[in-house]
N, C-alpha and C. Protein backbone atom coordinates (compact mmCIF):
# COMPACT_ATOMS: atom_id res chain seq x y z
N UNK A 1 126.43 78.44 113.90
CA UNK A 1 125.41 78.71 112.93
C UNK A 1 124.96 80.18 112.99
N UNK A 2 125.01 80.69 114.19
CA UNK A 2 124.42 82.33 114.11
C UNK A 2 125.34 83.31 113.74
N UNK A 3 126.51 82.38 113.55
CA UNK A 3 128.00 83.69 112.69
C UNK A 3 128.04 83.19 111.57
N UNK A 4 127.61 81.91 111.25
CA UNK A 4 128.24 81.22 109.88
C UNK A 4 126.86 81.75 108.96
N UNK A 5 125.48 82.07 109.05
CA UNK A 5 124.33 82.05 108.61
C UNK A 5 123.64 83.27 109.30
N UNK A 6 124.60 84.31 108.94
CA UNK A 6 123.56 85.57 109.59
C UNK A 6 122.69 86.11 108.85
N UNK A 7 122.06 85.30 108.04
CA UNK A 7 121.05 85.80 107.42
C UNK A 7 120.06 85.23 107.25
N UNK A 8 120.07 83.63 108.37
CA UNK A 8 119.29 82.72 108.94
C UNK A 8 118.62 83.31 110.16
N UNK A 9 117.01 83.45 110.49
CA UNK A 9 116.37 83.69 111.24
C UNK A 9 117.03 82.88 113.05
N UNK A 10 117.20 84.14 113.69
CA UNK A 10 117.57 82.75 115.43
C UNK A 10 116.59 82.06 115.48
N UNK A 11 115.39 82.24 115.01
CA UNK A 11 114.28 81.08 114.94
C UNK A 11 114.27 80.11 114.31
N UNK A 12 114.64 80.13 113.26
CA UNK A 12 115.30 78.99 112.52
C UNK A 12 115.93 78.41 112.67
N UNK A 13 117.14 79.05 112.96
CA UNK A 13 118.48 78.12 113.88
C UNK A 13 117.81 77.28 115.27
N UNK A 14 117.40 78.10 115.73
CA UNK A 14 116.72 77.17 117.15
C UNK A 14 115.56 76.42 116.68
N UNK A 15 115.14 76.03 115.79
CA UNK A 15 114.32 74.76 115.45
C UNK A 15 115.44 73.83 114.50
N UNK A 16 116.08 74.37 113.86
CA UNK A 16 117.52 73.30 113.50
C UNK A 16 118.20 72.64 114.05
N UNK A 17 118.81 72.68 115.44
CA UNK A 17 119.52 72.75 116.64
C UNK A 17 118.63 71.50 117.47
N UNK A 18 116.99 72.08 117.08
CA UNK A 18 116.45 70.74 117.76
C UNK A 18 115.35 71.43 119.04
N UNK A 19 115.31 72.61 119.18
CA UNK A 19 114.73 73.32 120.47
C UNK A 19 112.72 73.57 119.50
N UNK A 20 112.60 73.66 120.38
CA UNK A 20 110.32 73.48 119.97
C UNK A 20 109.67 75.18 119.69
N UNK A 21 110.86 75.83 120.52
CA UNK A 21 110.01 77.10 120.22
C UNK A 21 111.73 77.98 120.47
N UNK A 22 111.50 79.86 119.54
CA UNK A 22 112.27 80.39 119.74
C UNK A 22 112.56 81.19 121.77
N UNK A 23 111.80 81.04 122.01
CA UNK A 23 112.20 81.29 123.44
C UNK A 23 112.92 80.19 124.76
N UNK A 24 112.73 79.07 124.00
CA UNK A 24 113.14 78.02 124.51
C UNK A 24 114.69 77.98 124.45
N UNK A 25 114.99 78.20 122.90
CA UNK A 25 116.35 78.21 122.62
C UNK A 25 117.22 79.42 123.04
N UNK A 26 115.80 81.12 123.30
CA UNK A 26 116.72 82.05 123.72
C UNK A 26 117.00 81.80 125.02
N UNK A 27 116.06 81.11 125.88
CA UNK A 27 116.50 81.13 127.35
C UNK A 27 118.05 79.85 127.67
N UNK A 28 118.30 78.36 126.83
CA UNK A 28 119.17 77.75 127.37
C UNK A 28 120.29 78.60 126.37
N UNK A 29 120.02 79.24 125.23
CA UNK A 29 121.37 80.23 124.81
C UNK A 29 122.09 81.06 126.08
N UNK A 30 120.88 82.33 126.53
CA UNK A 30 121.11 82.70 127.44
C UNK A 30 122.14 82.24 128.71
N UNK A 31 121.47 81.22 129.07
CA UNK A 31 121.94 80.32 129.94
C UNK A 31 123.72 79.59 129.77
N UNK A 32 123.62 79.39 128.87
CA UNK A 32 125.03 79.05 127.99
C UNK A 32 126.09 79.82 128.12
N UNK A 33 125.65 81.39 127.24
CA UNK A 33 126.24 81.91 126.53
C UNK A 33 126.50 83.44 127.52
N UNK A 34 125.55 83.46 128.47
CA UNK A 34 125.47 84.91 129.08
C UNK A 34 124.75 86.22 128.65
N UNK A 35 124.30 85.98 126.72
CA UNK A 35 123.85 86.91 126.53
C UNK A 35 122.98 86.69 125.34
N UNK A 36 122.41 87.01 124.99
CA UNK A 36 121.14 86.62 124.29
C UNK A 36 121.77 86.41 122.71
N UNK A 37 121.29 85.72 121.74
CA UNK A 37 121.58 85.35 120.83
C UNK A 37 121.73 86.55 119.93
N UNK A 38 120.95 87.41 119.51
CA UNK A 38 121.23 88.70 118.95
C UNK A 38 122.19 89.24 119.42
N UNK A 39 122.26 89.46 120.42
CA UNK A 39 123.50 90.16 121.24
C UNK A 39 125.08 88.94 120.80
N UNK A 40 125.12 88.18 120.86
CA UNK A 40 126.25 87.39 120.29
C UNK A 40 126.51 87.75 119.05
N UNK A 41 125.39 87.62 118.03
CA UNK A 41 125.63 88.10 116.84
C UNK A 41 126.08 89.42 116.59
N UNK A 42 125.74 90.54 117.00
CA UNK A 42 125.79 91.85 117.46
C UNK A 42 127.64 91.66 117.44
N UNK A 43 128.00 91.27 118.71
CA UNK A 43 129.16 91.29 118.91
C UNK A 43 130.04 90.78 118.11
N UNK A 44 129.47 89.92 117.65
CA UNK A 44 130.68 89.20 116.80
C UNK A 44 130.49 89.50 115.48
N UNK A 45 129.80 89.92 114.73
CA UNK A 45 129.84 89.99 113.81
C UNK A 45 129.81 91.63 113.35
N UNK A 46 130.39 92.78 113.27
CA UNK A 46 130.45 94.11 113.29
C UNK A 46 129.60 94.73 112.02
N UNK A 47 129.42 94.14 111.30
CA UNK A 47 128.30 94.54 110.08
C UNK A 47 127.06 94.49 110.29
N UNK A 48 126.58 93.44 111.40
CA UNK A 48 125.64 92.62 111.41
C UNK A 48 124.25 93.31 111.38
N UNK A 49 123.43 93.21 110.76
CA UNK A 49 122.06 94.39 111.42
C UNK A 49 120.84 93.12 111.04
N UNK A 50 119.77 93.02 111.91
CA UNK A 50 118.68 92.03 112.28
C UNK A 50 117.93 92.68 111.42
N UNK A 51 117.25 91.32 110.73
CA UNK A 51 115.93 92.28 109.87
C UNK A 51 114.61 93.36 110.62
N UNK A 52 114.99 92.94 111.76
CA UNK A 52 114.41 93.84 112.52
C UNK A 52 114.44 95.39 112.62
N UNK A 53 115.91 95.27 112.78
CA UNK A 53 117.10 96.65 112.53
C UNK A 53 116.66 97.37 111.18
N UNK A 54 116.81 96.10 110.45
CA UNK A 54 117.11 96.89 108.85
C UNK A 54 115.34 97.43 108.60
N UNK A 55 114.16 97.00 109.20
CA UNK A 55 113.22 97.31 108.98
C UNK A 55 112.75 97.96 109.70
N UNK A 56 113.22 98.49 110.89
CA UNK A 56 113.01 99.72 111.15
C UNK A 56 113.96 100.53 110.66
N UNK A 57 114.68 100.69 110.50
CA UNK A 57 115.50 101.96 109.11
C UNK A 57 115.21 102.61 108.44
N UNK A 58 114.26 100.87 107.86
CA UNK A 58 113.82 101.66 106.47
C UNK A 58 112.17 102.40 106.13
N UNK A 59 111.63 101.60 107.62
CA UNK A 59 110.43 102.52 107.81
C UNK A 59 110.55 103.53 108.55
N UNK A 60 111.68 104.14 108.96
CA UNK A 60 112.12 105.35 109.60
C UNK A 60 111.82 106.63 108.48
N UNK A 61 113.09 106.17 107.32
CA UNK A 61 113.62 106.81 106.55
C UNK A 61 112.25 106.89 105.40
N UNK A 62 111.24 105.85 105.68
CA UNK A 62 110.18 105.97 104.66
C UNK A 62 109.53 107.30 105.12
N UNK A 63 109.25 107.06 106.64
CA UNK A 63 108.06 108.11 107.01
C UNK A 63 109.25 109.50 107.11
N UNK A 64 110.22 109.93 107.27
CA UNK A 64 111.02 110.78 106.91
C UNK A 64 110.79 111.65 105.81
N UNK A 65 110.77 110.64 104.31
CA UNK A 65 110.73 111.04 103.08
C UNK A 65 108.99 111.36 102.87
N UNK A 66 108.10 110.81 103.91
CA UNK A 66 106.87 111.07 103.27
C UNK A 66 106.26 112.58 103.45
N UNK A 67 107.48 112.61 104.55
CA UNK A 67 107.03 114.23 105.75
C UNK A 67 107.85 115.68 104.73
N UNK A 68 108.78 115.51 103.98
CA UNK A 68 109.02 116.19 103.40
C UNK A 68 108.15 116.97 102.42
């Protein structure tokens, strides 16, 4: 689900899956997987950027353009 739906929140997925909270699901991912769920996605998917990512970018590039 986190390669097939990368544009599904890991929080979402980990209440789909069946887990109560997103840290719950990052720690038995972790545990699983060796590396944190972003980081899987990261790797596997080479385009991939977290709305996190993409929103700091674009409030980078905002305060950039405001300073001009």
């Amino acid at each position: 689900m986190l390669l097939d739906e990368p544009d599904r929140s890991i929080l979402s997925i980990g209440m789909v899956v069946g887990f109560s909270s997103s840290s719950a699901f990052h720690r038995a991912f972790l545990k699983e997987v060796k590396k944190s769920p972003k980081a899987f996605r990261e790797e596997n998917l080479p385009n991939y950027k977290s709305k996190e990512d993409k929103m700091g970018n674009l409030s980078s590039s905002t305060r950039y353009s405001h300073s001009i």
